[in-house]
N, C-alpha and C. Protein backbone atom coordinates (compact mmCIF):
# COMPACT_ATOMS: atom_id res chain seq x y z
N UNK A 1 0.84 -1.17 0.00
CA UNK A 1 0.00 0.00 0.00
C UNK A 1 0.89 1.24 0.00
N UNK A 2 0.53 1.76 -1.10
CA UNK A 2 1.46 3.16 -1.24
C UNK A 2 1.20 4.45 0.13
N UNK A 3 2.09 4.63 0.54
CA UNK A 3 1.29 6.06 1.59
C UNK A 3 1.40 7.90 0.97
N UNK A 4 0.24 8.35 1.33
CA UNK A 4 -0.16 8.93 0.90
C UNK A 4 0.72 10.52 1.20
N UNK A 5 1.19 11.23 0.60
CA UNK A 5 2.58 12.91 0.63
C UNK A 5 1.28 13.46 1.15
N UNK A 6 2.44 14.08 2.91
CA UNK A 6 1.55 14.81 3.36
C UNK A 6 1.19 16.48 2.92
N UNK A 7 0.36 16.98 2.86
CA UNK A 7 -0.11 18.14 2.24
C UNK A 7 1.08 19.17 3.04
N UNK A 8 1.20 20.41 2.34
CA UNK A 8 1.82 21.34 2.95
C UNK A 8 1.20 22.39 3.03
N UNK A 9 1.12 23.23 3.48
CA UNK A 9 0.57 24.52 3.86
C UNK A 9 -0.78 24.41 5.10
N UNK A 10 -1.10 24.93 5.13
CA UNK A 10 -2.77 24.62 5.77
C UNK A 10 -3.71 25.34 5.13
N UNK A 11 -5.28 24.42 5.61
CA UNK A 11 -6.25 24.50 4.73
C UNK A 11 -6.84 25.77 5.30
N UNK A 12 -8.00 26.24 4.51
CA UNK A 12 -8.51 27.51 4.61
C UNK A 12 -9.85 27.05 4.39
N UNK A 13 -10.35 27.81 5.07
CA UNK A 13 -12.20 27.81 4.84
C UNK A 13 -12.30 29.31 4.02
N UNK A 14 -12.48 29.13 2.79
CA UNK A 14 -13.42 30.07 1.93
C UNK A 14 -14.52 30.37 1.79
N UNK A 15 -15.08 31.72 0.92
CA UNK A 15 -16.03 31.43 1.06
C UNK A 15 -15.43 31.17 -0.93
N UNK A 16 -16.78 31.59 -1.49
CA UNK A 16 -16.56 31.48 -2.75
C UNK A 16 -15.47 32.58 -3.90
N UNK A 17 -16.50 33.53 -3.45
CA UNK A 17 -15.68 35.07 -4.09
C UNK A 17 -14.42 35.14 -3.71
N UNK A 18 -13.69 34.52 -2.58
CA UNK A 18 -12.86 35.24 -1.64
C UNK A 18 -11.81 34.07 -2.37
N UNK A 19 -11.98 33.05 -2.51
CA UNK A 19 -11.41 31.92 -3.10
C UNK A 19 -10.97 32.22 -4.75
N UNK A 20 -11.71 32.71 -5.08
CA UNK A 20 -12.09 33.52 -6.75
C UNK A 20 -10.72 34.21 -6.65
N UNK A 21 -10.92 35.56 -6.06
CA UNK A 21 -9.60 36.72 -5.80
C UNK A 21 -8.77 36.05 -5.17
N UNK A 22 -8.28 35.09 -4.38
CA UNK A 22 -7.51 34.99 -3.89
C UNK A 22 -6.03 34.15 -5.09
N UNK A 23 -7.12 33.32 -5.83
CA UNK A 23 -6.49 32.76 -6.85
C UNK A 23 -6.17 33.31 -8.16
N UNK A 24 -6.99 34.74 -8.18
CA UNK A 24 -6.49 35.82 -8.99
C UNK A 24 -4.74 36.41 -8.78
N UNK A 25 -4.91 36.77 -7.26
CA UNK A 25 -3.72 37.27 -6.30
C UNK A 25 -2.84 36.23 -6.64
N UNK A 26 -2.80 35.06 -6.91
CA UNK A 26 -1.84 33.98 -7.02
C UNK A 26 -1.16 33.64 -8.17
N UNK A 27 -2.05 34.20 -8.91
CA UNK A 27 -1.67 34.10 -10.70
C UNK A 27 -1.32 35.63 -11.02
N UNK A 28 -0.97 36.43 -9.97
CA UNK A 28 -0.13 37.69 -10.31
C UNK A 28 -0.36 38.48 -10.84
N UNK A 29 -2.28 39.00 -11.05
CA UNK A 29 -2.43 40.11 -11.64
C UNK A 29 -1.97 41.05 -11.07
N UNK A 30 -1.85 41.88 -11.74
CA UNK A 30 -1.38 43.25 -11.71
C UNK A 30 -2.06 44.22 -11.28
N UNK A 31 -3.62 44.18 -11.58
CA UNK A 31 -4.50 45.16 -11.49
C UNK A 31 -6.11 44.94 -11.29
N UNK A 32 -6.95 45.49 -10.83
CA UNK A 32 -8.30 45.01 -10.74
C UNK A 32 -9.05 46.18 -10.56
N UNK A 33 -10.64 46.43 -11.66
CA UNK A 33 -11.51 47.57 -12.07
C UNK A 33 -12.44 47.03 -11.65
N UNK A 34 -13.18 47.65 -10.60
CA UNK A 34 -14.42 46.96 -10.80
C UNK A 34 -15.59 48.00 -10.06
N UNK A 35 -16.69 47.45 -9.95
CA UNK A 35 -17.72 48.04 -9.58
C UNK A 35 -18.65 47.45 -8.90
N UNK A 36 -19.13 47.75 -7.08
CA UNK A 36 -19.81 46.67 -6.42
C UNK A 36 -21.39 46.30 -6.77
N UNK A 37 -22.02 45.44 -7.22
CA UNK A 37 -22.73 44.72 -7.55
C UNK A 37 -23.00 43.01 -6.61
N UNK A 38 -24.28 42.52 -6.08
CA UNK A 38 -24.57 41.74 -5.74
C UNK A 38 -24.71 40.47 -7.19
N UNK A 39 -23.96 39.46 -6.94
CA UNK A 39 -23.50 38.69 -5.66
C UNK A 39 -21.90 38.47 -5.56
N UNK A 40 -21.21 39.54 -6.38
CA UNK A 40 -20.01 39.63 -6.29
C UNK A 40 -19.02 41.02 -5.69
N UNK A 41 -19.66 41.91 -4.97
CA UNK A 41 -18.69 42.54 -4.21
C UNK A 41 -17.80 42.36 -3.41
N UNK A 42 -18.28 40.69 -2.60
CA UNK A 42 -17.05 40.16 -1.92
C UNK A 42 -15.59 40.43 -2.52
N UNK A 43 -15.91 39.96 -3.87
CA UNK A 43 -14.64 39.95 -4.64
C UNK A 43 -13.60 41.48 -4.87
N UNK A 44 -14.55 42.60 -5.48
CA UNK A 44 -14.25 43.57 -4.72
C UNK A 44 -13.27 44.04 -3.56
N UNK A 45 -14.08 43.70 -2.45
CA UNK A 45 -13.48 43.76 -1.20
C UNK A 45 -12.81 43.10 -0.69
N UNK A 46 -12.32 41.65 -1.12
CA UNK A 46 -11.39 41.19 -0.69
C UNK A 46 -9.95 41.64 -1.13
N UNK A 47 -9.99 41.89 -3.02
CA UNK A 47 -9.17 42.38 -3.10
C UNK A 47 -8.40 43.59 -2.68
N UNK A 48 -9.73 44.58 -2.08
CA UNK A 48 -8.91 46.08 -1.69
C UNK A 48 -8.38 45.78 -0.52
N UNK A 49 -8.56 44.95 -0.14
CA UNK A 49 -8.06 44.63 1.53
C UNK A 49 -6.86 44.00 1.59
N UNK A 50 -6.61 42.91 -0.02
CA UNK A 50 -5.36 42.23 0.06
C UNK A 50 -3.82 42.54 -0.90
N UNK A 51 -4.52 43.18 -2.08
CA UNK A 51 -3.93 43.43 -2.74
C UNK A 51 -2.50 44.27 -2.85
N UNK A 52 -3.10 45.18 -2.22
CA UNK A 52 -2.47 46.43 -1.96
C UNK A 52 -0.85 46.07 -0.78
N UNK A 53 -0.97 44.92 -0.38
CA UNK A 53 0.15 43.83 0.61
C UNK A 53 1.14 43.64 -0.40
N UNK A 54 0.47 43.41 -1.61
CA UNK A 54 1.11 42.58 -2.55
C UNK A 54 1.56 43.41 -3.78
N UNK A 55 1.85 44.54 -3.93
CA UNK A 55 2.28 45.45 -4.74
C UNK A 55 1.15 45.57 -5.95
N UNK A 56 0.01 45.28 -5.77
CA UNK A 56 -1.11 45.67 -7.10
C UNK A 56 -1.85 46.86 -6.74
N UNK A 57 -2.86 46.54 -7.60
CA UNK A 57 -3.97 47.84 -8.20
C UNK A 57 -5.21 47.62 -7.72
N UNK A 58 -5.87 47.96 -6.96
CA UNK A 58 -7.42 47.95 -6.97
C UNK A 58 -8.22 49.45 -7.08
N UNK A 59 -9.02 49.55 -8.18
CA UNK A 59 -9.49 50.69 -7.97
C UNK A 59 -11.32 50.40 -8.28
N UNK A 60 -11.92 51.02 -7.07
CA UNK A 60 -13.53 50.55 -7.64
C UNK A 60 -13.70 52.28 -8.18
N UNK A 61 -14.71 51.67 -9.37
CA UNK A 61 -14.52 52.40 -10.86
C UNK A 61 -16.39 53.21 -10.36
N UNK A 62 -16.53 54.53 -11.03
CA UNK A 62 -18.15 55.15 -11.13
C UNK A 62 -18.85 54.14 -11.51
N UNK A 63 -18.70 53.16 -12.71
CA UNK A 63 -19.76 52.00 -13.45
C UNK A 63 -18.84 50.90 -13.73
N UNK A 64 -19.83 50.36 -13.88
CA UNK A 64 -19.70 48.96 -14.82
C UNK A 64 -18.85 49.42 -16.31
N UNK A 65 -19.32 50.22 -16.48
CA UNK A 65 -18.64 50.90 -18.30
C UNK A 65 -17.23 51.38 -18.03
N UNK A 66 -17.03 52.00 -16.74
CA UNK A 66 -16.19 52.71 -16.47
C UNK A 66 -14.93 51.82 -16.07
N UNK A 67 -15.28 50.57 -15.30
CA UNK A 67 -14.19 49.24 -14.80
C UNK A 67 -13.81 48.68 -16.32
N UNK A 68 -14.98 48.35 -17.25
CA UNK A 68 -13.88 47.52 -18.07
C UNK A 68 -13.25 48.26 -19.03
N UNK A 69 -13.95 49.65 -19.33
CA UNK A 69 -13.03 50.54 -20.11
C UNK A 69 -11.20 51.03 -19.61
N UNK A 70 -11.02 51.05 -18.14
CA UNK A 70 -9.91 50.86 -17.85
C UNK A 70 -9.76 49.28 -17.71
N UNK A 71 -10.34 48.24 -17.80
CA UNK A 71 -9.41 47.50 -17.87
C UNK A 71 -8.99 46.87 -19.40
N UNK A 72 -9.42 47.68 -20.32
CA UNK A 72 -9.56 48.25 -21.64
C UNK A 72 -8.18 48.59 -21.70
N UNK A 73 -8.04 49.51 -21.17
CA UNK A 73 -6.87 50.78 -21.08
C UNK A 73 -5.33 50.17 -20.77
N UNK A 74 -5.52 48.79 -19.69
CA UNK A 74 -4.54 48.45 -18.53
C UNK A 74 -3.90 47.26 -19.45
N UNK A 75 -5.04 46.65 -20.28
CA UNK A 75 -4.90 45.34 -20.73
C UNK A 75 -3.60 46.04 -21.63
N UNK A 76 -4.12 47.33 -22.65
CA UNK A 76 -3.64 47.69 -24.03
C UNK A 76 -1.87 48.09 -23.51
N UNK A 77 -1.99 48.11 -22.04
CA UNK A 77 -0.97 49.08 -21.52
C UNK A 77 0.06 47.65 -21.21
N UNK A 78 -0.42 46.33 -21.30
CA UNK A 78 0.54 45.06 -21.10
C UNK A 78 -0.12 44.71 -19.59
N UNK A 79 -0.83 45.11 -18.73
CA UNK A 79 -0.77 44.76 -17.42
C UNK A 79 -1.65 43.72 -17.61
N UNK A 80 -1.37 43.13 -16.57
CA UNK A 80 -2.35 41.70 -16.02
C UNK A 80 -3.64 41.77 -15.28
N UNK A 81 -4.69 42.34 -16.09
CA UNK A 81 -5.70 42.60 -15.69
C UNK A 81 -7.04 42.16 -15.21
N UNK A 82 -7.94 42.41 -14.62
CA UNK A 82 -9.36 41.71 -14.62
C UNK A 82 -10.43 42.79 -13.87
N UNK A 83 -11.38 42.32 -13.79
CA UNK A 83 -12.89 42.64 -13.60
C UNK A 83 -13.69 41.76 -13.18
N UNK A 84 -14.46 41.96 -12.07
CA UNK A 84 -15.88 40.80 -12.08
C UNK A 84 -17.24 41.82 -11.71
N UNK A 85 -18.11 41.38 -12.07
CA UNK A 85 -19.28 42.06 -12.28
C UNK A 85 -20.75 40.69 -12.06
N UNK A 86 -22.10 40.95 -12.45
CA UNK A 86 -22.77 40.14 -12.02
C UNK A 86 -23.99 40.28 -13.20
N UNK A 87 -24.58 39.82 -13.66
CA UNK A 87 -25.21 39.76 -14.75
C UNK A 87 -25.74 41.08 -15.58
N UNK A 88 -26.06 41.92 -14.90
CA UNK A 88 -26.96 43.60 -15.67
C UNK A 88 -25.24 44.00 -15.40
N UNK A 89 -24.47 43.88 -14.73
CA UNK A 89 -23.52 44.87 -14.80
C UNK A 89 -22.35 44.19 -16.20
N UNK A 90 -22.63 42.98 -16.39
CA UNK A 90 -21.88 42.40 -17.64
C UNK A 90 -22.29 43.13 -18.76
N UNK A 91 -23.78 43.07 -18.38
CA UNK A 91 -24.52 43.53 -19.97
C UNK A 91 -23.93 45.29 -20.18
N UNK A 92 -23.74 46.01 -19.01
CA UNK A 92 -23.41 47.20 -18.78
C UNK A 92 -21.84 46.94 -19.93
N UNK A 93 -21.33 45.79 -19.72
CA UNK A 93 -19.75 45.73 -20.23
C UNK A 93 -19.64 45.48 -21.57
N UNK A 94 -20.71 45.15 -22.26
CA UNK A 94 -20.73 44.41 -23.56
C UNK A 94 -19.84 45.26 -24.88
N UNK A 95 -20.29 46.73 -24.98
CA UNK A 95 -19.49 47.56 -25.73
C UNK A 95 -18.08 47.45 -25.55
N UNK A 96 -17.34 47.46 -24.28
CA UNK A 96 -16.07 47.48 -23.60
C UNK A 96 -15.49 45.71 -23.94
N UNK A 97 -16.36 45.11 -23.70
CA UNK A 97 -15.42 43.45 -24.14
C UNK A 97 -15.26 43.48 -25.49
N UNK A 98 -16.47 44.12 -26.13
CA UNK A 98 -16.16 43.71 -27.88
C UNK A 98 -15.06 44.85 -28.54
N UNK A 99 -14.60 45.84 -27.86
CA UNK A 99 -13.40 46.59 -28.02
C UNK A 99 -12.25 46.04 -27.41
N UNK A 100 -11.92 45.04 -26.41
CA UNK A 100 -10.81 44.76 -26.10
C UNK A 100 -11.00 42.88 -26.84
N UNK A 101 -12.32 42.33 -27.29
CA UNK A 101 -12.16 41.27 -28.29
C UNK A 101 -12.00 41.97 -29.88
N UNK A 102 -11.78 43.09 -30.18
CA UNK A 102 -11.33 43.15 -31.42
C UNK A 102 -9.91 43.57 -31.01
N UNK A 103 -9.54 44.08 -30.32
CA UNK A 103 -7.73 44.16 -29.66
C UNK A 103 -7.31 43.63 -29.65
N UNK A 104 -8.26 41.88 -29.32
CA UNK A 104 -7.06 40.81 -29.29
C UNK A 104 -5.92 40.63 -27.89
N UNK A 105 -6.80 41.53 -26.48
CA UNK A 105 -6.23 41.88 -25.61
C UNK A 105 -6.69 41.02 -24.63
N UNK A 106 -5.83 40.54 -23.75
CA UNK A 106 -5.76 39.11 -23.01
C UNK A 106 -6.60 40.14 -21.63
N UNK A 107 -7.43 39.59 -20.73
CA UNK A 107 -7.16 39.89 -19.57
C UNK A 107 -8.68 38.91 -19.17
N UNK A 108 -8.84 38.93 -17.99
CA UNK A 108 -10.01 38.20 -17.16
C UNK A 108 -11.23 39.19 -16.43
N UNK A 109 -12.40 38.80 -17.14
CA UNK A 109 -13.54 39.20 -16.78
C UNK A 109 -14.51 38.18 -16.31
N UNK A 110 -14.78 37.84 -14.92
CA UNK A 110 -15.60 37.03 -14.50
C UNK A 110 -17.25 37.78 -13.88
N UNK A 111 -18.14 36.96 -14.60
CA UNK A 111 -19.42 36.84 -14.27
C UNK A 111 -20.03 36.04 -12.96
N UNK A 112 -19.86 36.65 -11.74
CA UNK A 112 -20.48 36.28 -10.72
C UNK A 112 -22.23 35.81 -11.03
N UNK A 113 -22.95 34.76 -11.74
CA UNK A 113 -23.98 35.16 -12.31
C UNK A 113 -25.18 35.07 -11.16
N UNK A 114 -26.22 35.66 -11.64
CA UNK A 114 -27.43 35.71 -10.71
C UNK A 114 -28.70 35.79 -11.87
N UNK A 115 -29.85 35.01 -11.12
CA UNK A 115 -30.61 35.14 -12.63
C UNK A 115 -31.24 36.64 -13.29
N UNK A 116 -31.98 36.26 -14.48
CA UNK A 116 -32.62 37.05 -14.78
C UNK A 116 -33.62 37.16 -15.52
N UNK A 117 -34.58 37.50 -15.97
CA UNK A 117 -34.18 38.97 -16.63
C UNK A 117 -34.31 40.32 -15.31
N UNK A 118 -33.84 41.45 -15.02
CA UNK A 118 -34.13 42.53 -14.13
C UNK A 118 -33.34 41.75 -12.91
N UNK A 119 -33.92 41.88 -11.77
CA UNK A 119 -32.87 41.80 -10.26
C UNK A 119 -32.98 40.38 -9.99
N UNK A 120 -33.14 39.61 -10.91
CA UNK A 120 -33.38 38.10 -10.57
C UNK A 120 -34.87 37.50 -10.94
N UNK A 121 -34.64 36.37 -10.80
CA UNK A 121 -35.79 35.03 -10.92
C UNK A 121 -35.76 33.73 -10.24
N UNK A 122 -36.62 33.12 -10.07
CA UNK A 122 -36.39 32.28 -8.69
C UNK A 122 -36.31 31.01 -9.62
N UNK A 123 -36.39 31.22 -10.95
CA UNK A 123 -36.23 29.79 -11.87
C UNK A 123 -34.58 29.98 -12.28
N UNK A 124 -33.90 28.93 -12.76
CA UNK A 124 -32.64 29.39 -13.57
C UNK A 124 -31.98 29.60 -14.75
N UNK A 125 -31.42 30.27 -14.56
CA UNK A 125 -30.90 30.71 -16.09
C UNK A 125 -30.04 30.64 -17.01
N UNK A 126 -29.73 30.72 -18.26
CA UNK A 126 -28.41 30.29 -19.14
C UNK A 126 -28.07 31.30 -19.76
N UNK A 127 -29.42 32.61 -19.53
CA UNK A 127 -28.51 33.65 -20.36
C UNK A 127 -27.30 34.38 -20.01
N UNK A 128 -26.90 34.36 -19.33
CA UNK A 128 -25.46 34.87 -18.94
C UNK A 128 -24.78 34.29 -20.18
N UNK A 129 -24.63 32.53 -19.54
CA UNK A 129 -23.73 31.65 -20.46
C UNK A 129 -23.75 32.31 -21.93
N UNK A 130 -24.63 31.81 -22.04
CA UNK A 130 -25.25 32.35 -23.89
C UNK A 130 -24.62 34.03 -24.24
N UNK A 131 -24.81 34.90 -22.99
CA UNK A 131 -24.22 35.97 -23.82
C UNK A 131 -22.39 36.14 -23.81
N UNK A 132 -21.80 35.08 -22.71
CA UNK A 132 -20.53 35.19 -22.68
C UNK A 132 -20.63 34.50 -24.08
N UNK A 133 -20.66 33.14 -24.34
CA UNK A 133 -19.90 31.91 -25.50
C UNK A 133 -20.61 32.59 -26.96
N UNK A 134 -21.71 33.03 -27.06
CA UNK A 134 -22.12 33.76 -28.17
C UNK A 134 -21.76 34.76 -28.82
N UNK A 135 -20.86 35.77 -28.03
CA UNK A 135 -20.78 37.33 -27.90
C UNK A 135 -22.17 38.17 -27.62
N UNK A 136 -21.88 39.42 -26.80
CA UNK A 136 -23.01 40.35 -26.42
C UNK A 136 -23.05 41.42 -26.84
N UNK A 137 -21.71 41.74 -27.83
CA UNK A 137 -21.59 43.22 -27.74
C UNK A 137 -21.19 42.89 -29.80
N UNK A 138 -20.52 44.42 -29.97
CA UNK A 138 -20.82 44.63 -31.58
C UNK A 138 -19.68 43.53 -31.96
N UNK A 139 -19.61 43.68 -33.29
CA UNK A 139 -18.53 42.54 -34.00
C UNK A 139 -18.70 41.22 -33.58
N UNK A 140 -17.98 40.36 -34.67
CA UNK A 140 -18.05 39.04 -34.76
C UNK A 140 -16.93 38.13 -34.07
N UNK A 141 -16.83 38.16 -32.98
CA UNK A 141 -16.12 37.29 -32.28
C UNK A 141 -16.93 36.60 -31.07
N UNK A 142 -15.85 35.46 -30.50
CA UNK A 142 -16.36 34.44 -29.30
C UNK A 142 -15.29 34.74 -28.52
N UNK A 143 -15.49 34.50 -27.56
CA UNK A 143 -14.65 34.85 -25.96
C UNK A 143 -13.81 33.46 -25.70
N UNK A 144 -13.35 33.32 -24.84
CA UNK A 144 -12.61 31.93 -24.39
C UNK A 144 -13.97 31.89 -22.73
N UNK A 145 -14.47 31.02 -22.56
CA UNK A 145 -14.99 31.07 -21.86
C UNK A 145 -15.01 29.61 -20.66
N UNK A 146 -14.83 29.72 -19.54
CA UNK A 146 -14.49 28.94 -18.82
C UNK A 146 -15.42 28.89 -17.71
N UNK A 147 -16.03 27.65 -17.25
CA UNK A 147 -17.39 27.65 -16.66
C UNK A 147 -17.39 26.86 -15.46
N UNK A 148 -16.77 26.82 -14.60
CA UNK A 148 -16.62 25.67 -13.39
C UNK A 148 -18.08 25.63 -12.66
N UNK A 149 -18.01 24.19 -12.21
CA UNK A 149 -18.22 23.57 -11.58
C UNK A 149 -19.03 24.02 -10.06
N UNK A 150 -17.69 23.99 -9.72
CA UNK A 150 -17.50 24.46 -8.19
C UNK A 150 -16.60 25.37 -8.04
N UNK A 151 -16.34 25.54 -6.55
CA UNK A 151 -15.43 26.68 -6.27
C UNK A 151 -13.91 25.86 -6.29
N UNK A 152 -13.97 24.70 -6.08
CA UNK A 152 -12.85 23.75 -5.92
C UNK A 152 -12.14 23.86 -7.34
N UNK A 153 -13.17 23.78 -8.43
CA UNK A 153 -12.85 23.66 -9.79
C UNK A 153 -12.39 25.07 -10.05
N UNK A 154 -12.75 25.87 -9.55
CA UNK A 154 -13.01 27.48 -10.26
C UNK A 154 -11.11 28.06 -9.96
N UNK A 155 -11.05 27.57 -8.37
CA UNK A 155 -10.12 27.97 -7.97
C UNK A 155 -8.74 27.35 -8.02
């Protein structure tokens, strides 16, 4: 019976969002735009609280238009960027992704999703999905889009 390499570090109780940014922080972005929105401000706030330890950027932005247009700006500028937002505030982003998908400009925008149509629905939903893998905004492109699971998977 083979025995089993003991783990190193110690474990952490997350919550979800906090697990999200934290594994952002780990993969060395550089920078983070965003704007607080339910059910992802955690993310937000974890980062302004941690980031700033770690030699990055957090700045919460007037809008939704206003976060991904600098991270528009940050991507074009080489930095290692991202955004998370929550379904009406994605749709808020749609002009701003299809200008940094015709750029051809790398950076991470995650959809905390919640249903819809308006402040929610108690049934569930795929339009999020559909407007990330489809495109939402002008021109003819598709996103790289990555859809976990869980938070285990996500993170």
């Amino acid at each position: 019976m083979e025995k089993k390499e003991k783990r190193t570090g110690e474990a952490k109780l997350m919550k979800g969002n906090e697990a999200f940014a934290e594994a952002a922080i780990r993969a060395d972005i550089d920078a983070y735009f965003g704007y607080p929105i339910t059910p992802q401000s955690e993310v937000l706030e974890y980062l302004e609280r941690e980031i700033p330890n770690r030699h990055g950027l957090v700045l919460q932005a007037e809008s939704e238009v206003a976060s991904i247009n600098m991270v528009y700006g940050a991507a074009g500028a080489g930095a290692r960027v991202m955004t998370s937002s929550s379904s009406p505030g994605i749709s808020l982003m749609q002009e701003g992704i299809s200008y940094i998908a015709a750029a051809q400009l790398p950076c991470l925008i995650a959809n905390v999703v919640r249903g819809g149509p308006g402040l929610g629905t108690i049934q569930p939903s795929q339009g999020d999905y559909f407007q990330a893998t489809k495109g939402g905004g002008h021109g003819d492109y598709h996103l790289i889009v990555l859809a976990p699971s869980s938070v285990q998977e996500m993170a």
